[in-house]
Protein backbone atom coordinates (compact mmCIF):
# COMPACT_ATOMS: atom_id res chain seq x y z
CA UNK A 1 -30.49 -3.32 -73.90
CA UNK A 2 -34.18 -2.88 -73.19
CA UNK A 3 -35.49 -4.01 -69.45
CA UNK A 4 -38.56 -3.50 -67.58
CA UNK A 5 -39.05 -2.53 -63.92
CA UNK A 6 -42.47 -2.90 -62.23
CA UNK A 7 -43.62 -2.92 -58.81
CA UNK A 8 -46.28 -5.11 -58.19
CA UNK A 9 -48.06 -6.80 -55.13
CA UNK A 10 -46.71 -10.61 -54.79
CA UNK A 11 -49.80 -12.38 -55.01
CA UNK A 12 -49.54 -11.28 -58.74
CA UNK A 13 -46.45 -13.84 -59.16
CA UNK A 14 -47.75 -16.83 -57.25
CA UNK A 15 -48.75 -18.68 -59.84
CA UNK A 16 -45.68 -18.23 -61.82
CA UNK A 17 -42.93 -18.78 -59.28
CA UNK A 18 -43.31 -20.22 -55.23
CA UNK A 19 -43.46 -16.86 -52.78
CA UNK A 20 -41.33 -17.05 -49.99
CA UNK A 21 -43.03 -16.28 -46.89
CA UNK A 22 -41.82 -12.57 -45.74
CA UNK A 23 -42.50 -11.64 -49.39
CA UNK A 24 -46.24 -12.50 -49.70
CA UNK A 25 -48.71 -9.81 -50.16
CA UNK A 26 -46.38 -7.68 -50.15
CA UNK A 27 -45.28 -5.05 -53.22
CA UNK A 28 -42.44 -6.20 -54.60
CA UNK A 29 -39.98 -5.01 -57.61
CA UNK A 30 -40.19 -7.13 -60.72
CA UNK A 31 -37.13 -6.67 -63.29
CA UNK A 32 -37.32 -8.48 -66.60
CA UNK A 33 -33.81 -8.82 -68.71
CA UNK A 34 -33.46 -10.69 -71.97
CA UNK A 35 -31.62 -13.37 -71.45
CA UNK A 36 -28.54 -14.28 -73.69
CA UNK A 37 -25.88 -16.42 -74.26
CA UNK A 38 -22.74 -16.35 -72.40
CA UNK A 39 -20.27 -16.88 -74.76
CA UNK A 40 -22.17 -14.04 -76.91
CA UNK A 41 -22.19 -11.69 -74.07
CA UNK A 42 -18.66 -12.42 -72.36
CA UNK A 43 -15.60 -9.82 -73.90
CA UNK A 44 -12.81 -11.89 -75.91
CA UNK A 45 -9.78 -10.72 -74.37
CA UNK A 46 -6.49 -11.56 -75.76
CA UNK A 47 -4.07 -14.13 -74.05
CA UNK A 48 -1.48 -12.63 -71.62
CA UNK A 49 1.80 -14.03 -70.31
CA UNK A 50 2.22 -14.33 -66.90
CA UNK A 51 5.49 -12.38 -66.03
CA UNK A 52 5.79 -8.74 -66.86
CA UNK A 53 9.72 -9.55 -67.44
CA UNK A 54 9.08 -12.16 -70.08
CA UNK A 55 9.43 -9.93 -72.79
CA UNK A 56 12.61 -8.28 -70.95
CA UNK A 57 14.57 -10.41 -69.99
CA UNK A 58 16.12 -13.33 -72.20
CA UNK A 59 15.54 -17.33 -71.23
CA UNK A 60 18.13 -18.32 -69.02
CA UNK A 61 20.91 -20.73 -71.11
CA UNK A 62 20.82 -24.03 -70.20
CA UNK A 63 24.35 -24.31 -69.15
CA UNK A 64 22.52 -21.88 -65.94
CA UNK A 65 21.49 -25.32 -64.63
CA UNK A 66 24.90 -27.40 -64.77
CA UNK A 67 26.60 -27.35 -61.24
CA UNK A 68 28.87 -25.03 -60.04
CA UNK A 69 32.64 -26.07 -60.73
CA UNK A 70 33.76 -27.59 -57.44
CA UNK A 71 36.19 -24.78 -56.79
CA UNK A 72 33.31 -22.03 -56.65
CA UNK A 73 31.47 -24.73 -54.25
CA UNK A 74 34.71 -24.73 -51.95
CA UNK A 75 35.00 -20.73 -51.88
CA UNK A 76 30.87 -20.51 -50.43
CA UNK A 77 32.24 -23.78 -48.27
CA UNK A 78 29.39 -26.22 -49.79
């Protein structure tokens, strides 16, 4: 990527762009950057799962989220 850096006294810039006050006549350090896209400049990185265990570990069955047979819910005293 080609830039340019120059240092240059404010007054220079005034007609381009409104000074702020501490700034004028003062030397100041002017970078220029071609501008671009975003969506040309931004890396395409692949979707990722949430959950390092997803690949791991299996889905839970669905009989996981039936209730417990009342005798198991007697012996913890629910």
């Amino acid at each position: 990527m080609e830039y340019l850096n120059k240092t240059i006294n404010s007054a220079e810039l005034s007609d381009i762009f409104e000074i702020p006050f501490m700034l004028r006549d003062k030397k100041v350090q002017v970078s220029v950057l071609p501008a671009s896209d975003e969506d040309d400049e931004r890396p395409k990185y692949k979707k990722r799962q949430l959950g390092f265990l997803k690949d791991i570990i299996p889905p839970l069955p669905d009989s996981f989220f039936d209730p417990l047979p009342e005798e198991d819910l007697q012996a913890w005293g629910l």
